[in-house]
C-alpha atoms as a PDB file:
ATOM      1  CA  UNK A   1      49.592 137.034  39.937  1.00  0.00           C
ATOM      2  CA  UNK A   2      52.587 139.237  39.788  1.00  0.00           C
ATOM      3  CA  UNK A   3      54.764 138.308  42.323  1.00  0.00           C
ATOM      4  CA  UNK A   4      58.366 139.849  42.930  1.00  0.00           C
ATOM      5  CA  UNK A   5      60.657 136.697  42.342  1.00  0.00           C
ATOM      6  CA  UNK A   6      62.137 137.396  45.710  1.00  0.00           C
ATOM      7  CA  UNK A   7      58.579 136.905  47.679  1.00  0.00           C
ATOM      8  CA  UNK A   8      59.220 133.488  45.534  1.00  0.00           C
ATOM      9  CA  UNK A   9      61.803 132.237  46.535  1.00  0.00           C
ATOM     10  CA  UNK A  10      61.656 133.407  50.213  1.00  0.00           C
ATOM     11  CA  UNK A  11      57.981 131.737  50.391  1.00  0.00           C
ATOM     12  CA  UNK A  12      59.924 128.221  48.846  1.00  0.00           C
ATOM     13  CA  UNK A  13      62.621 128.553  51.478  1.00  0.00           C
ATOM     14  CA  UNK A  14      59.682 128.842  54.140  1.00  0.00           C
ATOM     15  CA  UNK A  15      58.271 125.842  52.668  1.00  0.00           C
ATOM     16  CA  UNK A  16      61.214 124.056  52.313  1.00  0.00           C
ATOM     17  CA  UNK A  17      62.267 124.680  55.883  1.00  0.00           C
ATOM     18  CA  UNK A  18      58.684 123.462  56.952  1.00  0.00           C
ATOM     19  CA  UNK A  19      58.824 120.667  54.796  1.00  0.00           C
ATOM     20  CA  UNK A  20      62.853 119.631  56.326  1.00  0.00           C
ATOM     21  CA  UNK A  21      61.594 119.970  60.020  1.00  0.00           C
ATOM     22  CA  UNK A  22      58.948 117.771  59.584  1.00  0.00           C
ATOM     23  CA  UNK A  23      60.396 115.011  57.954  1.00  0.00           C
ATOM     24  CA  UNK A  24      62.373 112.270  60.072  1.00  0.00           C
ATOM     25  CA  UNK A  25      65.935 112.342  59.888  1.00  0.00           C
ATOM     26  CA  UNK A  26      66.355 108.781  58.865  1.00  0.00           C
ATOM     27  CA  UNK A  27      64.318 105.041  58.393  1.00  0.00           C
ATOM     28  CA  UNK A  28      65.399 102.525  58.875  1.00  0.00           C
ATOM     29  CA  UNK A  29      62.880  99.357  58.555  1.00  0.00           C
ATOM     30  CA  UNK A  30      63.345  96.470  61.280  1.00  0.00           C
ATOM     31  CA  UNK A  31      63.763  93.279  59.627  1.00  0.00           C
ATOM     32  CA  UNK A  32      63.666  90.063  61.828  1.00  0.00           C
ATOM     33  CA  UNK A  33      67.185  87.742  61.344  1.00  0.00           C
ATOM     34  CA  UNK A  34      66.499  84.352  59.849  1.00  0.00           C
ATOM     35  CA  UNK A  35      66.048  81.902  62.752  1.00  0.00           C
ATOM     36  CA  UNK A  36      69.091  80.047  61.139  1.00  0.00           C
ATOM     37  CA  UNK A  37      71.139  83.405  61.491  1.00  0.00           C
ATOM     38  CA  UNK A  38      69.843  84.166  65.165  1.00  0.00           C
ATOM     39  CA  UNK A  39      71.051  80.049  66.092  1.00  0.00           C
ATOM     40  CA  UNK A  40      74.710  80.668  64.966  1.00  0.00           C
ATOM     41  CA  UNK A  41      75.249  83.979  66.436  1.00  0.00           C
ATOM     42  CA  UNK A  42      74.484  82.864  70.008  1.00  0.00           C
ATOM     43  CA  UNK A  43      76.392  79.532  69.477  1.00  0.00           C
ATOM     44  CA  UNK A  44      79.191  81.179  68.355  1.00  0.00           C
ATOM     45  CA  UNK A  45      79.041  83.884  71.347  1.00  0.00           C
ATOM     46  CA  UNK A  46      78.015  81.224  73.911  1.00  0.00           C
ATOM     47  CA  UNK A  47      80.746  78.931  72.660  1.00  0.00           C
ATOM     48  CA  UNK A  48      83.807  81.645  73.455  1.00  0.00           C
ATOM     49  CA  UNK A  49      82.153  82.862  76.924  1.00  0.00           C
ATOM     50  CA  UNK A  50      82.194  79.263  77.621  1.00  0.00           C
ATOM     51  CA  UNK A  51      85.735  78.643  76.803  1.00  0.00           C
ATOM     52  CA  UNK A  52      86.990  82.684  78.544  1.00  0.00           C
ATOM     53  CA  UNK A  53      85.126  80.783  81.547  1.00  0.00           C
ATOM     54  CA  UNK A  54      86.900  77.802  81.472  1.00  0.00           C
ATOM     55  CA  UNK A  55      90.525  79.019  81.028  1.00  0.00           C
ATOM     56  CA  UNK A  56      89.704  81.736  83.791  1.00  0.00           C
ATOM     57  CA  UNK A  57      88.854  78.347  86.419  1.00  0.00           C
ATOM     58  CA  UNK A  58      91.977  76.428  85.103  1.00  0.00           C
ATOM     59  CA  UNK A  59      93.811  79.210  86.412  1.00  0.00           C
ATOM     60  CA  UNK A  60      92.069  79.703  89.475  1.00  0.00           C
ATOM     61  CA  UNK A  61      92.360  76.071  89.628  1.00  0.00           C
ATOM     62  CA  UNK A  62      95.709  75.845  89.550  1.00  0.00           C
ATOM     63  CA  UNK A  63      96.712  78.211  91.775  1.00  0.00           C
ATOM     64  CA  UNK A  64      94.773  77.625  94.899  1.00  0.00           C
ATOM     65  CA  UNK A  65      96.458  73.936  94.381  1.00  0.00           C
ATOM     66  CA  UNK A  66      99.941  76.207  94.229  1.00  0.00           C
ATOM     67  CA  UNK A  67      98.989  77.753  97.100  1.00  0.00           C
ATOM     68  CA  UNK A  68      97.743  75.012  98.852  1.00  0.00           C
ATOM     69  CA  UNK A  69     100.842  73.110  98.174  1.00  0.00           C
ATOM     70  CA  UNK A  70     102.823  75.860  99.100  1.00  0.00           C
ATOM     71  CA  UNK A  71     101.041  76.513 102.488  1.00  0.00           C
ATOM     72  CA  UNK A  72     101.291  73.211 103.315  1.00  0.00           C
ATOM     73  CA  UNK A  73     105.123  72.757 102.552  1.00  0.00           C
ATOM     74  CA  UNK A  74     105.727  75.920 104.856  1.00  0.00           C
ATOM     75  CA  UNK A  75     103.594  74.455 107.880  1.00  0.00           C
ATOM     76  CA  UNK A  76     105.892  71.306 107.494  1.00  0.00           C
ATOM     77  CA  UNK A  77     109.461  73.417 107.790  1.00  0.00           C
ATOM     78  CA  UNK A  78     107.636  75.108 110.540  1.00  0.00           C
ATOM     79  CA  UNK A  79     106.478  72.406 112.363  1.00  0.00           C
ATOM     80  CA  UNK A  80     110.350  70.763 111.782  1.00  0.00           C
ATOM     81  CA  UNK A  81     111.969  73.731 113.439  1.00  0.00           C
ATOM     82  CA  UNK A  82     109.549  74.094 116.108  1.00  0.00           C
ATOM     83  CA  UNK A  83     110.438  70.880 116.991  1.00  0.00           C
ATOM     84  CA  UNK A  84     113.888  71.538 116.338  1.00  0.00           C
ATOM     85  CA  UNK A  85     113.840  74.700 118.961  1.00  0.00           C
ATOM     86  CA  UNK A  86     111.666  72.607 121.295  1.00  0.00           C
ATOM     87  CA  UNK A  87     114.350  69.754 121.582  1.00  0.00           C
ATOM     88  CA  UNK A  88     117.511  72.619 121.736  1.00  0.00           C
ATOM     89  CA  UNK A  89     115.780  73.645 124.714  1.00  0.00           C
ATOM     90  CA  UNK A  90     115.145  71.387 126.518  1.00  0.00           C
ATOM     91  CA  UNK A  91     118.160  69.198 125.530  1.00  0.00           C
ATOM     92  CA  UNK A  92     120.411  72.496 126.821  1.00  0.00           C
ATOM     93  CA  UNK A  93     121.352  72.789 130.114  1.00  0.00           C
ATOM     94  CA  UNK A  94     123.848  75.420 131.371  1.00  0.00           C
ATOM     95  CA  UNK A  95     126.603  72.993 131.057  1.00  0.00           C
ATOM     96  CA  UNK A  96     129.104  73.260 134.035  1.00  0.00           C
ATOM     97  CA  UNK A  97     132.136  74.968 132.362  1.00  0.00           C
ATOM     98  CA  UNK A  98     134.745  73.898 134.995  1.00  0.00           C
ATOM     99  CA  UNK A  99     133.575  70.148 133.581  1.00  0.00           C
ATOM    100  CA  UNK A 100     133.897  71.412 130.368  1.00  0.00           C
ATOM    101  CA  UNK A 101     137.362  72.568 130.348  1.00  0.00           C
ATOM    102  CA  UNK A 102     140.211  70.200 129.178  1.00  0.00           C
ATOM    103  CA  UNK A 103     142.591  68.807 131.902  1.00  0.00           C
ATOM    104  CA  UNK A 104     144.702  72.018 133.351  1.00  0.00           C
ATOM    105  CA  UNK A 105     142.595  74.820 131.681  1.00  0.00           C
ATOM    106  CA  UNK A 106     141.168  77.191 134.336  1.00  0.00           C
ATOM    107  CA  UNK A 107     137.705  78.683 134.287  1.00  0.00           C
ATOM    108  CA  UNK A 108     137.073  82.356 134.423  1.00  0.00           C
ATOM    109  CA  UNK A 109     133.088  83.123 133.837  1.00  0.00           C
ATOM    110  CA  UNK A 110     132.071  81.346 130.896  1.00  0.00           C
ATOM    111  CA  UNK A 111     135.223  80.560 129.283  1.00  0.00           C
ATOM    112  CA  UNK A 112     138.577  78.287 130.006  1.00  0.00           C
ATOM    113  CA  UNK A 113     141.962  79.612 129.939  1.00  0.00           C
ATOM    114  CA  UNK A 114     145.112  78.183 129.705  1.00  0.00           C
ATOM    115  CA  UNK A 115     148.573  79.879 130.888  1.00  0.00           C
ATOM    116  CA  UNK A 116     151.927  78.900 129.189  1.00  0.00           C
ATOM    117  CA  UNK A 117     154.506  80.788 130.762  1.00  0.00           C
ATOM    118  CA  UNK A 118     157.596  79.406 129.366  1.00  0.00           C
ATOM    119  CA  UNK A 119     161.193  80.305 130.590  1.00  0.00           C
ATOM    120  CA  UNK A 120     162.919  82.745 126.932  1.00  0.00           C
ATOM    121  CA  UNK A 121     164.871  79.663 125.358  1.00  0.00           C
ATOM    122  CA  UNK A 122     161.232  77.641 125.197  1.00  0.00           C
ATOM    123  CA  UNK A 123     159.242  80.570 124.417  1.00  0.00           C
ATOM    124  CA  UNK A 124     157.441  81.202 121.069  1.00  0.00           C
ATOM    125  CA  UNK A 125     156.622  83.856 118.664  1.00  0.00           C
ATOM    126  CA  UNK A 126     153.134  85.391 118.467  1.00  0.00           C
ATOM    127  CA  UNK A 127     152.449  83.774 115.349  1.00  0.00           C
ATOM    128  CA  UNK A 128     153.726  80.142 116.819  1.00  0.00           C
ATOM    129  CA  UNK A 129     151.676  80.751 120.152  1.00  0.00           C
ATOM    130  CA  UNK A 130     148.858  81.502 117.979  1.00  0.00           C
ATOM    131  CA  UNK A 131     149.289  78.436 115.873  1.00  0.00           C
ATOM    132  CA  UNK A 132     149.943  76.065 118.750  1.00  0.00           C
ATOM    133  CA  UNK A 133     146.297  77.034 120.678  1.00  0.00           C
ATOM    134  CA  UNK A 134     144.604  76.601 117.494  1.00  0.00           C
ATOM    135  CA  UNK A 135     145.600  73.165 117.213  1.00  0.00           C
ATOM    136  CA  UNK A 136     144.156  73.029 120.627  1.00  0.00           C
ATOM    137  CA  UNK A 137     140.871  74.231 118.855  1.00  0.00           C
ATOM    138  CA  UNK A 138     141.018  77.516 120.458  1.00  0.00           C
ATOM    139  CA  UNK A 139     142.587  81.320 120.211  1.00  0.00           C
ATOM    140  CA  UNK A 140     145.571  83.754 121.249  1.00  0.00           C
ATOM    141  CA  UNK A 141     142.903  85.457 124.442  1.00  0.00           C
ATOM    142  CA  UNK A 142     142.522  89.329 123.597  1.00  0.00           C
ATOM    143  CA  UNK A 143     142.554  90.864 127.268  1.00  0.00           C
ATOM    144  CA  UNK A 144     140.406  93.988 127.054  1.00  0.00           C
ATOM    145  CA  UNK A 145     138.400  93.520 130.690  1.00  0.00           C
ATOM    146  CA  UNK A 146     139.921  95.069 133.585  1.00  0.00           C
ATOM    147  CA  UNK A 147     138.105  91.645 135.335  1.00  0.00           C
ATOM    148  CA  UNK A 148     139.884  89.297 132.880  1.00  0.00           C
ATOM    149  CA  UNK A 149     143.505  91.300 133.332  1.00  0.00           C
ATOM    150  CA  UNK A 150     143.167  90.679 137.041  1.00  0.00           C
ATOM    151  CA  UNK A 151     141.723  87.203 137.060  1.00  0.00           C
ATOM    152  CA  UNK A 152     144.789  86.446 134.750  1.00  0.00           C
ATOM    153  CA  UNK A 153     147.031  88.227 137.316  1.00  0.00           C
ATOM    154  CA  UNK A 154     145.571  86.211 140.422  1.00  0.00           C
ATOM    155  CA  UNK A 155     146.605  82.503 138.412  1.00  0.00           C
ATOM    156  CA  UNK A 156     149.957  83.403 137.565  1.00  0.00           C
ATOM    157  CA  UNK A 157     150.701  82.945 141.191  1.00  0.00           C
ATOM    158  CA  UNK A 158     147.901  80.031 141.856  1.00  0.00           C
END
C-alpha cells in the first residue's frame, strides 16, 4: 500500500471532520442538589421576597393613611369655608348707604362724601386735607366721573 502522503492526510482530515461533527459539543452530567442544599436555597430566596413584600405594603400602608389624612383635613377647610360663604351671604344685605354714612356726609351711589369748603384763612394744604379725612378713616376723593364732577357741583349749592 503505497499511498501518496497527501491522500493521507486529506483522508485523516475527512475523518477527523466526520469524527468532530458527530461528537456533542459539550456534557455535562445532571447531578441532583443535596436535599439539605435545595432547603436553604428556597429559605433564603423565600425569606427576602417575603421581606421586598413587606417593605413594599409598609409603604403602601403608609401612604393611603397620608392620603387619607390629607383628604380628610381638606374636606374639613372646605366644609369651614363653605360655611363661612354660606353665612357671608346670607348675613349680607345691601346695607342702606344713606344709613351708613356718618352725620353730615352725603350719599352719591355707593359711597358718602363729605364737602369742606372753608373760607382761605381756615383752609388747608393738600397734604393737611389729606391727613385730616384719614383720621376720619377715609380719603382725599379723586374726581374722574363726569357723574361724580356734577353730583359734586349740584351739593355745593344744596
Amino acid at each position: 500500500m503505497n499511498r501518496n502522503p497527501q491522500e493521507e492526510m486529506e483522508e485523516i482530515k475527512e475523518e477527523a471532520a466526520a469524527n468532530y461533527v458527530n461528537v456533542p459539543a459539550c456534557t455535562v452530567d445532571k447531578v441532583a442538589a443535596h436535599p439539605d442544599q435545595r432547603f436553604r436555597f428556597f429559605t433564603q430566596t423565600f425569606l427576602a421576597i417575603a421581606v421586598c413584600w413587606l417593605i413594599l405594603l409598609v409603604i403602601m400602608g403608609l401612604r393611603i393613611y397620608y392620603l387619607t389624612a390629607v383628604k380628610q383635613e381638606l374636606e374639613m377647610e372646605r366644609k369651614n369655608l363653605t360655611g363661612q360663604i354660606q353665612n357671608m351671604e346670607t348675613n349680607w344685605t345691601k346695607p342702606n348707604i344713606s344709613q351708613a354714612c356718618q352725620k353730615g356726609w352725603r350719599v352719591f351711589e355707593s359711597s358718602c362724601y363729605l364737602f369742606y369748603d372753608a373760607d382761605p384763612p381756615d383752609q388747608k394744604t393738600w397734604e393737611e386735607a389729606r391727613e385730616d379725612c384719614r383720621e376720619q378713616s377715609s380719603d382725599l376723593v379723586v374726581v374722574d366721573d363726569e357723574d361724580e364732577w356734577v353730583m359734586r357741583k349740584l351739593w355745593e349749592f344744596i
